[in-house]
PDB file of N, CA and C in Angstrom:
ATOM      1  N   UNK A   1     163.675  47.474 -15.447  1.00  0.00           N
ATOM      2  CA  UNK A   1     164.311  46.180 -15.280  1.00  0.00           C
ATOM      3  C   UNK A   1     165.650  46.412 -14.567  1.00  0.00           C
ATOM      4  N   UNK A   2     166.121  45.556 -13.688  1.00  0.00           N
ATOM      5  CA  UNK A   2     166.884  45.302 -12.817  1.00  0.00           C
ATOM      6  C   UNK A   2     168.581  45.187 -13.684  1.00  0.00           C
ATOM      7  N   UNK A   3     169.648  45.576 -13.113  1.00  0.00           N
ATOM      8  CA  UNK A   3     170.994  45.664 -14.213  1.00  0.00           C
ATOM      9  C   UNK A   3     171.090  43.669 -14.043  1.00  0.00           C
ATOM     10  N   UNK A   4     171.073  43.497 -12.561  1.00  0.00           N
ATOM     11  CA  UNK A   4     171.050  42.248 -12.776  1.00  0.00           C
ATOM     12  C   UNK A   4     170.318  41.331 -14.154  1.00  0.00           C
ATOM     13  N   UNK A   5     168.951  41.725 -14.160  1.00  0.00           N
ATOM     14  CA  UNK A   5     167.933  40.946 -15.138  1.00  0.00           C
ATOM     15  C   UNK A   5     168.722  41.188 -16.298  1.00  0.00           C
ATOM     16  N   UNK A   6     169.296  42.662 -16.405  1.00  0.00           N
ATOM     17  CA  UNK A   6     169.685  42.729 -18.186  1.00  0.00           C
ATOM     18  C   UNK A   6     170.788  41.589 -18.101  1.00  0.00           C
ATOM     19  N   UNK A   7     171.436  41.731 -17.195  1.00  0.00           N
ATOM     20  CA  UNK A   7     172.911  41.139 -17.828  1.00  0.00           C
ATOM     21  C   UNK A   7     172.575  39.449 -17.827  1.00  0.00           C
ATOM     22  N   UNK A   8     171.917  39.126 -17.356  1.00  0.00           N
ATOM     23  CA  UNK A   8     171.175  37.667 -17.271  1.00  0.00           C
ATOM     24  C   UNK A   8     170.647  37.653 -18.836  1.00  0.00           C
ATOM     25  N   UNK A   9     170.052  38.415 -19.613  1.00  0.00           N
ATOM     26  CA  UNK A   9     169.327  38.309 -20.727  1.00  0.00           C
ATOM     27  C   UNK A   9     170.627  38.583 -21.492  1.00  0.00           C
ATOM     28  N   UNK A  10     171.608  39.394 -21.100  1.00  0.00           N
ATOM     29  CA  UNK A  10     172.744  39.780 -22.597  1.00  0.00           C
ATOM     30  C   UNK A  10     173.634  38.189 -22.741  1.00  0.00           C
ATOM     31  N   UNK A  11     173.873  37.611 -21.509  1.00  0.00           N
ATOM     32  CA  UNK A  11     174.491  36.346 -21.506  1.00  0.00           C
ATOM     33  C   UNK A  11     173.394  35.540 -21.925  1.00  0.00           C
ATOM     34  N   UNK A  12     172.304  35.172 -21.725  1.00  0.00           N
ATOM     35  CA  UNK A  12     171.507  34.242 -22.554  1.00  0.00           C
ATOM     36  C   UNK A  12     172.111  34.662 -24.388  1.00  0.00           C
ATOM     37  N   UNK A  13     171.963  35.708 -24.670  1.00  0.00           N
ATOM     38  CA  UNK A  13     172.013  36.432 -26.378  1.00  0.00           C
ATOM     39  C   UNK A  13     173.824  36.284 -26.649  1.00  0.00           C
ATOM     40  N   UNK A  14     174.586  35.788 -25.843  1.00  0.00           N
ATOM     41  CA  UNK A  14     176.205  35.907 -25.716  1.00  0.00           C
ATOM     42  C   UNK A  14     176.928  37.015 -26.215  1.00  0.00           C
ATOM     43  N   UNK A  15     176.352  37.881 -25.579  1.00  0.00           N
ATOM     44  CA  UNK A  15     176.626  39.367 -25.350  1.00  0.00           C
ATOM     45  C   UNK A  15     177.394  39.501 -23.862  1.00  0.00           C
ATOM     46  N   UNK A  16     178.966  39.886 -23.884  1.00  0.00           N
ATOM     47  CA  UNK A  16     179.606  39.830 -22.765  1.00  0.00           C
ATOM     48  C   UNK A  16     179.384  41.469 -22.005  1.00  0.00           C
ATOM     49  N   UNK A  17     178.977  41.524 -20.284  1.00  0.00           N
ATOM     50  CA  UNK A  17     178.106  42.625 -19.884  1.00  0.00           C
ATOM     51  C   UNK A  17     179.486  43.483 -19.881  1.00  0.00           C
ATOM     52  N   UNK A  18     180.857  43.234 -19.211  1.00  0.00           N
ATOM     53  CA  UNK A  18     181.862  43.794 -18.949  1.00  0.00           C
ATOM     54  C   UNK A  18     181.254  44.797 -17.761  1.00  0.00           C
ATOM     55  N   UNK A  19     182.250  45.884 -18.064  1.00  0.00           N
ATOM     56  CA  UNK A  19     182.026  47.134 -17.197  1.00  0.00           C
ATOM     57  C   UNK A  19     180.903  47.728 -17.860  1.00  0.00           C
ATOM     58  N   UNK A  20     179.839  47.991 -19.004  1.00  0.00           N
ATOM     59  CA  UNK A  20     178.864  48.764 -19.823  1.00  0.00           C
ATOM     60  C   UNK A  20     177.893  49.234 -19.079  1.00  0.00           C
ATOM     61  N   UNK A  21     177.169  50.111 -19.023  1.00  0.00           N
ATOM     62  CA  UNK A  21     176.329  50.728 -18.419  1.00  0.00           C
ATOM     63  C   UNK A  21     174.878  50.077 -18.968  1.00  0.00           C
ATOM     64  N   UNK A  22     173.666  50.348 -18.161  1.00  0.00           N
ATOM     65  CA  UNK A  22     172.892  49.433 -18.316  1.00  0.00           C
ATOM     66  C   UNK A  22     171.894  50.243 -20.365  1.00  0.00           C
ATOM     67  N   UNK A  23     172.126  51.126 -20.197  1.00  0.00           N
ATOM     68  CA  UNK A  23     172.165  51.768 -21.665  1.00  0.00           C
ATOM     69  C   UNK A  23     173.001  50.877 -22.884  1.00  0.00           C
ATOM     70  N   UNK A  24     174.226  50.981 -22.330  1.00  0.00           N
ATOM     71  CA  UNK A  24     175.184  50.330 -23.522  1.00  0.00           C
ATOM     72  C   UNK A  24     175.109  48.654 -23.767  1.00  0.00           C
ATOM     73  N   UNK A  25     174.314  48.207 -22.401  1.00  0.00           N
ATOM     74  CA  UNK A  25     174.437  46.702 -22.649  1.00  0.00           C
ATOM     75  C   UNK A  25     173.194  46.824 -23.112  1.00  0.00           C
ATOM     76  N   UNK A  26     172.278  47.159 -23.094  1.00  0.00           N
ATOM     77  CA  UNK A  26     170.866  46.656 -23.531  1.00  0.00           C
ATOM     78  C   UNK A  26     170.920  47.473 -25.074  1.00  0.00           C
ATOM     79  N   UNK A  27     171.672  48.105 -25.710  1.00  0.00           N
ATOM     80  CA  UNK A  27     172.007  48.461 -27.346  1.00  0.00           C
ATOM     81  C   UNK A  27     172.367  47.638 -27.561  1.00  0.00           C
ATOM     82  N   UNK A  28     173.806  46.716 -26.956  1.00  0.00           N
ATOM     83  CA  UNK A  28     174.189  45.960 -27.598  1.00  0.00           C
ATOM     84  C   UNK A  28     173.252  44.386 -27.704  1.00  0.00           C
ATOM     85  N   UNK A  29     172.939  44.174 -26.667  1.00  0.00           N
ATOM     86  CA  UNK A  29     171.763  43.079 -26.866  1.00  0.00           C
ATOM     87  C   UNK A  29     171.239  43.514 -27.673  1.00  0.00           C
ATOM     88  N   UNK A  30     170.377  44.613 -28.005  1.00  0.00           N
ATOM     89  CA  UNK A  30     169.714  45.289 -29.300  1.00  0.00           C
ATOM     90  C   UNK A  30     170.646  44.845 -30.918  1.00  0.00           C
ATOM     91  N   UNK A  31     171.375  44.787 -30.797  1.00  0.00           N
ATOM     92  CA  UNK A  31     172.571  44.982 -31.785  1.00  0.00           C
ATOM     93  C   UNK A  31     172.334  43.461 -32.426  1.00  0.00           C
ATOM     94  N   UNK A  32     173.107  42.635 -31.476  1.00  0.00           N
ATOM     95  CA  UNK A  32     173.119  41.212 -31.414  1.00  0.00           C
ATOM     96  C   UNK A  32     171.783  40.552 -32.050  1.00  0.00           C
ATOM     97  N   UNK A  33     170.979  41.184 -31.695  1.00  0.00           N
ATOM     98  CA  UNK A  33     169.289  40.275 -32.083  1.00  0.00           C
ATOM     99  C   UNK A  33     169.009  41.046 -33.607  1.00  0.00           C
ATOM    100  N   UNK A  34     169.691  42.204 -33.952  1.00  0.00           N
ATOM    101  CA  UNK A  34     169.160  42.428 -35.168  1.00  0.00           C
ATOM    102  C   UNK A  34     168.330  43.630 -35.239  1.00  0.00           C
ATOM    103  N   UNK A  35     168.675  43.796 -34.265  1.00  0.00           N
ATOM    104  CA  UNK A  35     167.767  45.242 -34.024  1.00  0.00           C
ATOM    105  C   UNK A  35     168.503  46.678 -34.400  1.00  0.00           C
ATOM    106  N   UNK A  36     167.765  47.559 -34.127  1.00  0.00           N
ATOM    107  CA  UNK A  36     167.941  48.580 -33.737  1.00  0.00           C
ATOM    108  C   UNK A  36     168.789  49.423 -32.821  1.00  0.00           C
ATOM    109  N   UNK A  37     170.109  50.113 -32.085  1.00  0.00           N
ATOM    110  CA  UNK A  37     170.425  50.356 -30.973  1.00  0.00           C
ATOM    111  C   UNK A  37     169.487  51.315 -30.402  1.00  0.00           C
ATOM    112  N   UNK A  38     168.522  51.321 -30.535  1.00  0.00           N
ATOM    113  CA  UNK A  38     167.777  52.383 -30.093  1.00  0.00           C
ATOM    114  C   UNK A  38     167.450  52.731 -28.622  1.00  0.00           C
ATOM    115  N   UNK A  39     167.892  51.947 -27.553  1.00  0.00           N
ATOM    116  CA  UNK A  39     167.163  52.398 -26.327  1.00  0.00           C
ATOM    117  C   UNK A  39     167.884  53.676 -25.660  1.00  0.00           C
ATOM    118  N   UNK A  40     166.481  54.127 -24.801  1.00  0.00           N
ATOM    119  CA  UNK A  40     166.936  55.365 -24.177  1.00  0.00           C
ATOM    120  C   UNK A  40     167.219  57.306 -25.562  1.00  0.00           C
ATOM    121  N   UNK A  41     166.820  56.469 -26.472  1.00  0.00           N
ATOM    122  CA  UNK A  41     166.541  57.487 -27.987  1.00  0.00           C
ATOM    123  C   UNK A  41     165.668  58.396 -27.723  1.00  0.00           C
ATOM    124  N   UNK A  42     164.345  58.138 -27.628  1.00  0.00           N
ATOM    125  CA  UNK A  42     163.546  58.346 -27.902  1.00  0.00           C
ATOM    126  C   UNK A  42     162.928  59.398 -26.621  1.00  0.00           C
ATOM    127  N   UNK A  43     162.951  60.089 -26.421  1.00  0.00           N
ATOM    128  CA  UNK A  43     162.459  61.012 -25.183  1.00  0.00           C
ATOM    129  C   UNK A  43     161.208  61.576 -25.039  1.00  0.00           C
ATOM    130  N   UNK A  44     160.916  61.881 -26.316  1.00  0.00           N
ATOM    131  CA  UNK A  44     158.893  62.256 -26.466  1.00  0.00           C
ATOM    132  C   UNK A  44     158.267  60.844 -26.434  1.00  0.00           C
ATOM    133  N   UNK A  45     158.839  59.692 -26.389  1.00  0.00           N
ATOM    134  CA  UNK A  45     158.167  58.752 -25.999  1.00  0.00           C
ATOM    135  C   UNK A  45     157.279  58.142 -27.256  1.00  0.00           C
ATOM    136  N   UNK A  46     157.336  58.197 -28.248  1.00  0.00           N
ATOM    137  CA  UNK A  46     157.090  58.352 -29.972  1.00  0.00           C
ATOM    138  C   UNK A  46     157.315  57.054 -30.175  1.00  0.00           C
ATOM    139  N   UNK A  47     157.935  56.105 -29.623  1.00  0.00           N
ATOM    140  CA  UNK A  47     158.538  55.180 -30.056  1.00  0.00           C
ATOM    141  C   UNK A  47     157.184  53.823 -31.030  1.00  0.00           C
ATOM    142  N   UNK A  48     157.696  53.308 -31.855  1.00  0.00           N
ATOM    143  CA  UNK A  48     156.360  52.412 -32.194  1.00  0.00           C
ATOM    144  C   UNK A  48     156.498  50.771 -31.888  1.00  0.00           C
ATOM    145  N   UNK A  49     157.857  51.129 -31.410  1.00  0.00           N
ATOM    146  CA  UNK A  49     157.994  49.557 -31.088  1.00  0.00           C
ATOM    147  C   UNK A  49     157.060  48.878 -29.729  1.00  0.00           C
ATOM    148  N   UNK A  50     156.197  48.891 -30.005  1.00  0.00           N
ATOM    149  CA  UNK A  50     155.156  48.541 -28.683  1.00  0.00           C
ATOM    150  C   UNK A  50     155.414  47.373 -27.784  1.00  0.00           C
ATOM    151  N   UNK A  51     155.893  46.183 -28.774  1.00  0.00           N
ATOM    152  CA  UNK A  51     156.135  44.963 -28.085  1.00  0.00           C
ATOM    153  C   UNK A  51     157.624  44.640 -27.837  1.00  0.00           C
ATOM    154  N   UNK A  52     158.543  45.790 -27.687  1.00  0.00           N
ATOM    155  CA  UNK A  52     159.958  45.767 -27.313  1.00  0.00           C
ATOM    156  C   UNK A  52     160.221  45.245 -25.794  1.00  0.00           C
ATOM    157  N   UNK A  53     160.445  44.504 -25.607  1.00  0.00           N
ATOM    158  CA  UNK A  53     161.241  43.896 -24.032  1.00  0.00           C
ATOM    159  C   UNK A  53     161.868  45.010 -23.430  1.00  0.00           C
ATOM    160  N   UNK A  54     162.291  46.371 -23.535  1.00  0.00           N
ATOM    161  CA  UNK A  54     162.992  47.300 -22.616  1.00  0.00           C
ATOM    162  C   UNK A  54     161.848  48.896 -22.707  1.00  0.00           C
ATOM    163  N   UNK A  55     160.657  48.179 -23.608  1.00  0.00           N
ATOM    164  CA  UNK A  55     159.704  49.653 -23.554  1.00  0.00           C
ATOM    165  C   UNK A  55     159.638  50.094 -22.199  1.00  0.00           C
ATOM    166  N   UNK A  56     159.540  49.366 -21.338  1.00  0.00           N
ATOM    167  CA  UNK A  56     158.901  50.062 -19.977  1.00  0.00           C
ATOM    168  C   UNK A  56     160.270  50.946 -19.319  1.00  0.00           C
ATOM    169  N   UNK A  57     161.618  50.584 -19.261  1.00  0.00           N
ATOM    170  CA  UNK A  57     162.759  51.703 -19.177  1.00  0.00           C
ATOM    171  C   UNK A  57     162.977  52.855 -20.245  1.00  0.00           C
ATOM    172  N   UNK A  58     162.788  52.397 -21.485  1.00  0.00           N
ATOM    173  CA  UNK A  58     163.500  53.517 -22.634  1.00  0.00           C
ATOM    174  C   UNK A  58     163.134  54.636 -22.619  1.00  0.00           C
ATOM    175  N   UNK A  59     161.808  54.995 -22.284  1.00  0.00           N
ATOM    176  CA  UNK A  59     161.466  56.445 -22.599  1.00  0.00           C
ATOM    177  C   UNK A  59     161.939  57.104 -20.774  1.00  0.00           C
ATOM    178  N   UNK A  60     161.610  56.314 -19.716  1.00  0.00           N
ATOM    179  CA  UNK A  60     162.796  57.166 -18.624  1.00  0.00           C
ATOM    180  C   UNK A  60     163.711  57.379 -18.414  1.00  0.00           C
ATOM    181  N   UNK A  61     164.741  55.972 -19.338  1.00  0.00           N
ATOM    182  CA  UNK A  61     166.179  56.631 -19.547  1.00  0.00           C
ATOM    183  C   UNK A  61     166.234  57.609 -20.694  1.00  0.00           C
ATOM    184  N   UNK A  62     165.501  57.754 -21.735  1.00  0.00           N
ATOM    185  CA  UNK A  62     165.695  58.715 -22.120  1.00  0.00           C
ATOM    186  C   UNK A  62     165.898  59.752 -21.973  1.00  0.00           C
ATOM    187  N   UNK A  63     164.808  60.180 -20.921  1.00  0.00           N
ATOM    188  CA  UNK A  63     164.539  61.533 -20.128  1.00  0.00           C
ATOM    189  C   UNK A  63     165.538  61.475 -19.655  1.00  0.00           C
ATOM    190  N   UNK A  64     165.988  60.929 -18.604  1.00  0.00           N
ATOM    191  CA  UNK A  64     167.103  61.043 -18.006  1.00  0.00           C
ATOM    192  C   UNK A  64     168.479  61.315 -18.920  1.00  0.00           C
ATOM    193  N   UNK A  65     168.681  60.789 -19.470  1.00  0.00           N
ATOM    194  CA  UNK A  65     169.526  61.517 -20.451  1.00  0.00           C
ATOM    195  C   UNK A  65     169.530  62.788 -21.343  1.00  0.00           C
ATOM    196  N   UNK A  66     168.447  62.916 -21.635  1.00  0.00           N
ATOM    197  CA  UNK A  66     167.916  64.369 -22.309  1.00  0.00           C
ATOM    198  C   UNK A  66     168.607  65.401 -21.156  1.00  0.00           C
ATOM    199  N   UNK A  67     167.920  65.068 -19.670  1.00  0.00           N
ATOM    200  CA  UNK A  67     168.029  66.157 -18.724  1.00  0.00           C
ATOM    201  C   UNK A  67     169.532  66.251 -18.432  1.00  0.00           C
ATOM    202  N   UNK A  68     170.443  65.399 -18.909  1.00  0.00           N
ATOM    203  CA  UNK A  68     171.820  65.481 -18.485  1.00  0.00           C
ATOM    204  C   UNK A  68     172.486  66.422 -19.481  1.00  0.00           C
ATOM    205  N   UNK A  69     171.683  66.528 -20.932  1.00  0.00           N
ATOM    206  CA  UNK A  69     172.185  66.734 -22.097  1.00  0.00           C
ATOM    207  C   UNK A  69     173.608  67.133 -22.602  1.00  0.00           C
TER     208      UNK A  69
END
């Protein structure tokens, strides 16, 4: 998903995007709804949340973060 699309969805949830990286805004949207901060966690890809709105990024930002470690 597009940084544009997130920050369109964190202002729908009135989550302000600021300067945050597209990691830190989509936790905090996470945050806000009651969730979990979990995105970008999960790197073996394990995750069970199947019907999560950011499944299709989390497990490549993960990686990507793993590989920065």
């Amino acid at each position: 998903m597009h940084m544009q699309s997130v920050r369109a969805i964190a202002q729908e949830r009135g989550v302000k995007p600021g300067r945050l990286s597209k990691v830190e805004l989509i936790r905090a949207i996470q945050r806000t709804e009651g969730n979990s901060a979990c995105f970008a966690t999960d790197a073996d890809g394990s995750c069970p949340q199947t019907e999560c709105l950011w499944r299709e990024d989390c497990t490549t930002a993960a990686r990507g973060l793993a590989r920065k470690g």
